[in-house]
C-alpha atoms as a PDB file:
ATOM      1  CA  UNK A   1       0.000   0.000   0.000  1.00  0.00           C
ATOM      2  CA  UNK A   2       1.245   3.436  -1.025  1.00  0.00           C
ATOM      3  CA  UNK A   3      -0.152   5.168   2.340  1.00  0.00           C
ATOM      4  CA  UNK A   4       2.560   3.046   4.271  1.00  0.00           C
ATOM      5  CA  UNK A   5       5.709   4.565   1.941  1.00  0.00           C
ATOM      6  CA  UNK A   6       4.970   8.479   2.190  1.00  0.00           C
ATOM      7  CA  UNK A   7       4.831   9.943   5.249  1.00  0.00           C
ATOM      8  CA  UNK A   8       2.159  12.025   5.841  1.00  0.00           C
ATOM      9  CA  UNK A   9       1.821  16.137   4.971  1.00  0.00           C
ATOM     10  CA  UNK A  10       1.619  18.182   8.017  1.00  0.00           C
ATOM     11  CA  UNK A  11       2.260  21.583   6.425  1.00  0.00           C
ATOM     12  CA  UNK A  12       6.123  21.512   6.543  1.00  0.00           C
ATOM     13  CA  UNK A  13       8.153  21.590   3.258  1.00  0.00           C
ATOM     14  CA  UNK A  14       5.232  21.645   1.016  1.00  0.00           C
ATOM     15  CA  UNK A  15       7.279  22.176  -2.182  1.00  0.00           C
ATOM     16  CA  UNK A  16       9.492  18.780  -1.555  1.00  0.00           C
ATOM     17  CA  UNK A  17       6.522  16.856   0.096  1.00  0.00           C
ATOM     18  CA  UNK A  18       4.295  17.696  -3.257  1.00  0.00           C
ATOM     19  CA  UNK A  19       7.341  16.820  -5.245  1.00  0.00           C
ATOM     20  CA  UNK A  20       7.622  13.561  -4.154  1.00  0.00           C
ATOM     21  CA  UNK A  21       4.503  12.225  -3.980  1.00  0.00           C
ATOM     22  CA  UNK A  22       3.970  13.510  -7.562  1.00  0.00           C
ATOM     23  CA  UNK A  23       7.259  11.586  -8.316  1.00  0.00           C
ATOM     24  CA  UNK A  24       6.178   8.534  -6.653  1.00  0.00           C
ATOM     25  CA  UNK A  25       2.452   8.411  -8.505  1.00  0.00           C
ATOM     26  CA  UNK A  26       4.196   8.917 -12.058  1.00  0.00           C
ATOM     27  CA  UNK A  27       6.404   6.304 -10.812  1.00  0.00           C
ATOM     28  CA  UNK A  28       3.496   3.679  -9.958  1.00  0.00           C
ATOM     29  CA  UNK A  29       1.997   4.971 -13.387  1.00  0.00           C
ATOM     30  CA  UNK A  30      -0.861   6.096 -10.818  1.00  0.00           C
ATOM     31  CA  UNK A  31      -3.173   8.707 -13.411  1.00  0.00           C
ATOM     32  CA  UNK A  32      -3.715  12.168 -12.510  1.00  0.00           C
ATOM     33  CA  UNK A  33      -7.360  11.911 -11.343  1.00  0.00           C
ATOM     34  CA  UNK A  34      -6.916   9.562  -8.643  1.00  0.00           C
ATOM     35  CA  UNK A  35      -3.422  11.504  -7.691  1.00  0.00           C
ATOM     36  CA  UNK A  36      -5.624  14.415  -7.100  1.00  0.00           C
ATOM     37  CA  UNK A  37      -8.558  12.234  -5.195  1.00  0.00           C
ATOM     38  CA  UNK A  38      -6.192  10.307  -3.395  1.00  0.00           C
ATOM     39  CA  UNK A  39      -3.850  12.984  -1.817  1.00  0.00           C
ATOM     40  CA  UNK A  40      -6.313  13.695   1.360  1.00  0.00           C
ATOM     41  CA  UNK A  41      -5.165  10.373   2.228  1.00  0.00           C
ATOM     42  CA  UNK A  42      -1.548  11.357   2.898  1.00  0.00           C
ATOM     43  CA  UNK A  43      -2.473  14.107   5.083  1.00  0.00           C
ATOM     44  CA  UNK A  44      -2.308  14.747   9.002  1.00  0.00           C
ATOM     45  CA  UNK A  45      -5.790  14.743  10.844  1.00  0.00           C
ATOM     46  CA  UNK A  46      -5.235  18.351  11.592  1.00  0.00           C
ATOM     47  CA  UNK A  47      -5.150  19.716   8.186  1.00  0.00           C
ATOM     48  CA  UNK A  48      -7.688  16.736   6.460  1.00  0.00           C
ATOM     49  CA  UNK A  49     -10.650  19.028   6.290  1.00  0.00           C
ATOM     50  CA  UNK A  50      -8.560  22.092   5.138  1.00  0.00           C
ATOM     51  CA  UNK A  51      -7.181  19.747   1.944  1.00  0.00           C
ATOM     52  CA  UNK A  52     -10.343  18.218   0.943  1.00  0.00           C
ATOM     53  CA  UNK A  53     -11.914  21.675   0.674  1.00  0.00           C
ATOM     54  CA  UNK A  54      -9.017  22.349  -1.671  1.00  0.00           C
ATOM     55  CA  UNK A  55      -9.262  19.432  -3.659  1.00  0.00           C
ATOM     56  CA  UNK A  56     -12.956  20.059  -4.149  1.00  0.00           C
ATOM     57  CA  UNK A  57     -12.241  22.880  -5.875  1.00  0.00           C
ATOM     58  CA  UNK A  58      -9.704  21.954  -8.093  1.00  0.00           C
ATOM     59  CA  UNK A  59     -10.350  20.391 -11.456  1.00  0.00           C
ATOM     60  CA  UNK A  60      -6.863  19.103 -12.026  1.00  0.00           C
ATOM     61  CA  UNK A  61      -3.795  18.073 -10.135  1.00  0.00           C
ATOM     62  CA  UNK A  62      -1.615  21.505 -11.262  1.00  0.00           C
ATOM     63  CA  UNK A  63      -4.760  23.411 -10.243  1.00  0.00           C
ATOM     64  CA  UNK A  64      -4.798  21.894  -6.758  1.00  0.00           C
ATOM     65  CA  UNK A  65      -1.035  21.801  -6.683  1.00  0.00           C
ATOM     66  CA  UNK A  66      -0.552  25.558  -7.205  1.00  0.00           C
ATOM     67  CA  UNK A  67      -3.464  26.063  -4.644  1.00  0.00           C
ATOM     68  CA  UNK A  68      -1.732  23.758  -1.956  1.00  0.00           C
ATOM     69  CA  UNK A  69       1.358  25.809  -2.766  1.00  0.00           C
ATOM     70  CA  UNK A  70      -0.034  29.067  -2.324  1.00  0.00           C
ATOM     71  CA  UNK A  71      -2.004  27.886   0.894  1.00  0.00           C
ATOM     72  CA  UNK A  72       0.677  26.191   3.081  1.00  0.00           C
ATOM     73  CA  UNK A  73       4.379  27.954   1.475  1.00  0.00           C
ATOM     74  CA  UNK A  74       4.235  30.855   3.653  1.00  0.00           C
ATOM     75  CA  UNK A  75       7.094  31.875   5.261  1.00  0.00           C
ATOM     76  CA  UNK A  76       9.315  28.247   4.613  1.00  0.00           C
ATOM     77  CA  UNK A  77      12.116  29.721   6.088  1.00  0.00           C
ATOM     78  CA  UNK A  78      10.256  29.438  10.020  1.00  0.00           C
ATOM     79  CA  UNK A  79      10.696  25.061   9.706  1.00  0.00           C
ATOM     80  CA  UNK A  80      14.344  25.494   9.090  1.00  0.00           C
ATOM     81  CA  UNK A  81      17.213  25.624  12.153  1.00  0.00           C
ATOM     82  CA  UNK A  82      19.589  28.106  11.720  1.00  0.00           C
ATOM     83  CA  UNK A  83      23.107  27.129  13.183  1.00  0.00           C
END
């Protein structure tokens, strides 16, 4: 099952969390419909609602992928440690 391999989106790093779970759907030849209805799967509790009312909008996955991006890539700069 795919849900066991990706860890699940919790806000941080959307750019590289989108990235590869786009990466690993092309990879399982997965098509872009159920991408798009599938990815509420892969997120945290918290946020579940929040995604789903995305995806409902959205038509196609680059649609809801610039929509996730412009929702959850504010400030990335807050989840990193600076030394």
């Amino acid at each position: 099952m795919i849900v066991s391999r990706i860890s699940r989106f919790n806000r941080k790093d959307v750019r590289s969390y989108l990235e590869a779970y786009k990466a690993k759907m092309i990879m399982r030849d997965i098509p872009e419909d159920r991408r798009l209805s599938g990815f509420p799967q892969f997120v945290t509790p918290s946020i579940h609602t929040e995604v789903f009312d995305v995806q409902a909008r959205c038509r196609n996955w680059l649609d809801f992928e610039a929509h996730i991006l412009e929702r959850y890539n504010f400030d990335e700069s807050l989840w990193l440690f600076k030394r």
